[in-house]
Protein backbone atom coordinates (compact mmCIF):
# COMPACT_ATOMS: atom_id res chain seq x y z
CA UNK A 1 0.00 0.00 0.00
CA UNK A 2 1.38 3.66 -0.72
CA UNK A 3 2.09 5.51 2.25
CA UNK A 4 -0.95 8.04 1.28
CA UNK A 5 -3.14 4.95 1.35
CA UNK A 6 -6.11 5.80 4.02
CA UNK A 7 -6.29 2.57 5.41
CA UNK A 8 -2.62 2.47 5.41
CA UNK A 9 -2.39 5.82 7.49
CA UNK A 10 -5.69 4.69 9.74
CA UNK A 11 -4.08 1.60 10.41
CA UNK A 12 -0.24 3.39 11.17
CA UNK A 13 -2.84 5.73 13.39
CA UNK A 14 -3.71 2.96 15.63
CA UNK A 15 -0.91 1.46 15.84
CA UNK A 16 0.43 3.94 18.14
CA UNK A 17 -2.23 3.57 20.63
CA UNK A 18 -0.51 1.76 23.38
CA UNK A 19 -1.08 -2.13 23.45
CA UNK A 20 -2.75 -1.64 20.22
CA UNK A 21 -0.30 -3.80 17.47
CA UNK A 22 -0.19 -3.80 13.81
CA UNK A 23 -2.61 -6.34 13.91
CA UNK A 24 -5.30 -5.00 16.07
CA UNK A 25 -4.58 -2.00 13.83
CA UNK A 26 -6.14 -3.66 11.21
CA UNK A 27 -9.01 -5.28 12.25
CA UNK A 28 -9.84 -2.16 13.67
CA UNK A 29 -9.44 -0.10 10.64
CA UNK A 30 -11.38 -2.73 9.02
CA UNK A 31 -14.14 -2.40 11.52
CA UNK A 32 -14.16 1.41 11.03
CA UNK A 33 -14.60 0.68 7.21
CA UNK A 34 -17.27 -1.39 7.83
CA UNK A 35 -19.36 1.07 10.08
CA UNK A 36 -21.78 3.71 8.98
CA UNK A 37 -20.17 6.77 8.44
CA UNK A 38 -21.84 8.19 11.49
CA UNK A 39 -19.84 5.60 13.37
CA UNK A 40 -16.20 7.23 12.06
CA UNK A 41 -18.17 10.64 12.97
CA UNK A 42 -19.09 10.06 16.27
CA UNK A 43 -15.74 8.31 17.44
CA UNK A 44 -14.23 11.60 15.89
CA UNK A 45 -16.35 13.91 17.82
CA UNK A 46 -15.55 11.63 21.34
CA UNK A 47 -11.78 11.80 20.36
CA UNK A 48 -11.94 15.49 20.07
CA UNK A 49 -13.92 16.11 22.36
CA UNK A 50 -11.93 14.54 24.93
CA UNK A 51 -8.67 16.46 23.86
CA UNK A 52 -10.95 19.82 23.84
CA UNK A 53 -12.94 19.72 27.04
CA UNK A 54 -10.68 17.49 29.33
CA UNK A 55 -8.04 18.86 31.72
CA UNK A 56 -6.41 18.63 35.20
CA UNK A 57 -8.52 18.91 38.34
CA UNK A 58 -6.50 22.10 39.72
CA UNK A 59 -6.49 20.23 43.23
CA UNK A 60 -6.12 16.70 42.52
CA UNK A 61 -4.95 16.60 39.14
CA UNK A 62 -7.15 14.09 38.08
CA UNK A 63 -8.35 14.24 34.34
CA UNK A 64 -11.62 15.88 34.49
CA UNK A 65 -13.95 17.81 32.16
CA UNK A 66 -15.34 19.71 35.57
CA UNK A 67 -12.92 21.88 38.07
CA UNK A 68 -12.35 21.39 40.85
CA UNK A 69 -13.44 17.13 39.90
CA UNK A 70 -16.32 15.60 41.46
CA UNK A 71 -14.43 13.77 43.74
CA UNK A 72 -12.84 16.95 45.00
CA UNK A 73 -16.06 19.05 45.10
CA UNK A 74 -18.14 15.74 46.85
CA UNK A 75 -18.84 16.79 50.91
CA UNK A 76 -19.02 13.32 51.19
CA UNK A 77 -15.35 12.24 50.91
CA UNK A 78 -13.11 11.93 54.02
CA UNK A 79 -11.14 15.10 53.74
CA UNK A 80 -8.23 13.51 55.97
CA UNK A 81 -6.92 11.09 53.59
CA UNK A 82 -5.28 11.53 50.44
CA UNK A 83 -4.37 8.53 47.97
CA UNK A 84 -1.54 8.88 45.28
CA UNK A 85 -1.83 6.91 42.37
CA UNK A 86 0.52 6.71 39.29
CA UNK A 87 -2.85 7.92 36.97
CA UNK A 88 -6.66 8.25 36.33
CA UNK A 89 -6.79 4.85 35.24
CA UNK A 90 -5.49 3.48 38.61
CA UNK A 91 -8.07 6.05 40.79
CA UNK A 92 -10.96 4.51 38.92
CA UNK A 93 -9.81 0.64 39.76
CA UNK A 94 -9.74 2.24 43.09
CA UNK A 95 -12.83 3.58 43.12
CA UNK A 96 -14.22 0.15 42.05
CA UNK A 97 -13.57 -1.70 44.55
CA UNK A 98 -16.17 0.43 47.03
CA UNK A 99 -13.30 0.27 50.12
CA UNK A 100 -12.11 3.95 49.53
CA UNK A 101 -13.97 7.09 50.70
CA UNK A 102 -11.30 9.55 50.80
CA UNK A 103 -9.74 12.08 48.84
CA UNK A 104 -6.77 11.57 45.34
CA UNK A 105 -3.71 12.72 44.14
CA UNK A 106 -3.22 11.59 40.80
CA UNK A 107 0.88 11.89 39.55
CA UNK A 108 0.87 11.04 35.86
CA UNK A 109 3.72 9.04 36.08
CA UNK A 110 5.94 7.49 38.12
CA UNK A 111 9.86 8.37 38.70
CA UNK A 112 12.17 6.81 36.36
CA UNK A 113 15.57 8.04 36.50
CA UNK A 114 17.08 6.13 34.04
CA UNK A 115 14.64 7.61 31.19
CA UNK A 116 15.28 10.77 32.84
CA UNK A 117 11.71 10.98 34.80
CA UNK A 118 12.12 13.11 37.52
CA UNK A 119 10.38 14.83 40.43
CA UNK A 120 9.30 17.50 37.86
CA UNK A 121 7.72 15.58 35.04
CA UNK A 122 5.10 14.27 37.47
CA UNK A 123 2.91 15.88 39.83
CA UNK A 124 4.82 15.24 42.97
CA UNK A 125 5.41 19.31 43.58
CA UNK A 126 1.43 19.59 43.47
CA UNK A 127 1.09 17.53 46.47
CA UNK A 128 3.09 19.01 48.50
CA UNK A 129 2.07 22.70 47.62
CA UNK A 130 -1.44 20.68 48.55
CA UNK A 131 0.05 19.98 52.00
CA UNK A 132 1.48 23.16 52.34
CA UNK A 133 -1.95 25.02 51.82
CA UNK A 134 -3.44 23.43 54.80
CA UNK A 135 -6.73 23.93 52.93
CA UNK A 136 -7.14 20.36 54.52
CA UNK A 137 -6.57 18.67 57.73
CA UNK A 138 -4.80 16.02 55.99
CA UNK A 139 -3.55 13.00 58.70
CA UNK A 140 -2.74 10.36 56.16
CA UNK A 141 -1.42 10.21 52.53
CA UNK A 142 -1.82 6.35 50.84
CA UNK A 143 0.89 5.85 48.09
CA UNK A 144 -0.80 3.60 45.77
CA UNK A 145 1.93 3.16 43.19
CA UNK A 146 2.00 -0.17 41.46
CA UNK A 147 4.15 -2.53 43.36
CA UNK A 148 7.11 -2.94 40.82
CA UNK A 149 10.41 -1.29 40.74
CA UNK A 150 9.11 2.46 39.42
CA UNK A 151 6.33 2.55 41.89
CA UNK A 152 8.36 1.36 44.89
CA UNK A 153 11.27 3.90 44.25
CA UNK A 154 7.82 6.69 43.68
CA UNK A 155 6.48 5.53 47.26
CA UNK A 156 9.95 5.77 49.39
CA UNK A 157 10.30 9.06 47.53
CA UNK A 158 7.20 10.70 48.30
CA UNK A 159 7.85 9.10 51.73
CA UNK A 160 10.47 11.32 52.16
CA UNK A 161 9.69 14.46 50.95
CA UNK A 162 6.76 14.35 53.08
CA UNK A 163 8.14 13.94 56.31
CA UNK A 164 8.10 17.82 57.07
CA UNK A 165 4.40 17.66 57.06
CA UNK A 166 4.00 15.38 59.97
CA UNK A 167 1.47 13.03 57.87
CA UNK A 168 1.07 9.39 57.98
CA UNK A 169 2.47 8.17 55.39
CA UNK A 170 1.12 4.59 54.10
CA UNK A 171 1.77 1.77 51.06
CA UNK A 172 -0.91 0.04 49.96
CA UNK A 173 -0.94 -3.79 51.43
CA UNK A 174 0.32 -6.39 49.77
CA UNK A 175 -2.30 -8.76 47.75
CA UNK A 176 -1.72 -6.59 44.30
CA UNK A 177 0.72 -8.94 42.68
CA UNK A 178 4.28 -7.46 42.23
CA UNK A 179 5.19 -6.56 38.98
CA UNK A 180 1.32 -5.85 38.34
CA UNK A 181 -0.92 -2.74 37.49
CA UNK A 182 -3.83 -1.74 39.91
CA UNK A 183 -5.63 -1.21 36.78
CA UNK A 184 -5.55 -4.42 35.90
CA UNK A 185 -6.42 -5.48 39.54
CA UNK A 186 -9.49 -7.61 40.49
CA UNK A 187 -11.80 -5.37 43.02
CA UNK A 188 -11.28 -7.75 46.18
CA UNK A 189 -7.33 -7.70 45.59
CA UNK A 190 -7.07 -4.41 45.25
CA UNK A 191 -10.09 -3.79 48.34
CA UNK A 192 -7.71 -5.53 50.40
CA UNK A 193 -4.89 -4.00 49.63
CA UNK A 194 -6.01 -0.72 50.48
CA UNK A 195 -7.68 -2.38 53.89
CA UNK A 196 -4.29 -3.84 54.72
CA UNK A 197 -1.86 -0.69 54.00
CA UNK A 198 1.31 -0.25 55.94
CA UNK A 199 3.54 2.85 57.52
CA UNK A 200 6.15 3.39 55.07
């Protein structure tokens, strides 16, 4: 196919999306074809839509179309608790699992020094200005990175750099496999894991 090909460029389009191989490409492109055109349309509209009217909760940074979120604006979430998770994807497998009433921090990322990932490409320097605020009466901040390598070295940092604050500081329990992604988490695994946490 020439590189102007539609399908070609649809399927090189996909392709990028993460998890998403040449393969999948395909048969997705293929499945586009086969749609109505309102079909193509309407997954347009939600692509753009999503890239026009979604940003970052200005407390939490959660993605969000409303600010502050709903989570933050909710009276009905235990203002004394703050979660960290690596991203939004992680704070809805959280939110899943029923166990969790409190408030998020969501990073974007996780440190990873060796792909030079720092403390200033997530949103580490958010939650502390958070702390620092004291629009809260924050006792306890859960780090719920994933339990690999990247997450662990996130947790012991964050550990750290919040010890001026005089917060507990917690890990989620173990029961989420190491090596695994809370997204990809069953809801009981994850519920107790969050039960279970420990003082870092």
């Amino acid at each position: 196919m020439a590189e102007q090909d539609p399908i070609a460029r649809l399927v090189s389009q996909l392709a990028r999306l993460p998890g998403i191989g040449e393969k999948s490409a395909r048969r997705l492109a293929f499945h586009i074809i086969a749609e109505p055109r309102a079909f193509a349309e309407e997954l347009s509209e939600a692509m753009l839509g999503v890239k026009e009217k979604i940003g970052l909760c200005t407390v939490c940074c959660n993605l969000t179309e409303l600010d502050p979120c709903a989570i933050c604006q909710s009276d009905k979430r235990d203002r004394g608790t703050i979660c960290v998770v690596e991203g939004t994807p992680d704070l809805l497998a959280i939110e899943r699992t029923g166990e969790y009433r409190g408030q998020y921090h969501v990073l974007h990322g996780v440190l990873r020094p060796l792909e030079g990932i720092g403390p200033d490409e997530i949103r580490v320097k958010e939650l502390v200005q958070r702390l620092a605020r004291r629009d809260e009466e924050v006792t306890e901040v859960i780090v719920a990175t994933n339990p690999n390598t990247d997450g662990e070295t996130t947790a012991l940092y964050i550990a750290r750099l919040l010890k001026p604050f005089q917060v507990k500081v917690t890990r989620i329990a173990s029961g989420v496999p190491i090596g695994g992604d809370l997204e990809y988490t069953d809801r009981v695994t994850l519920g107790r894991a969050l039960t279970g946490r420990r003082e870092i």
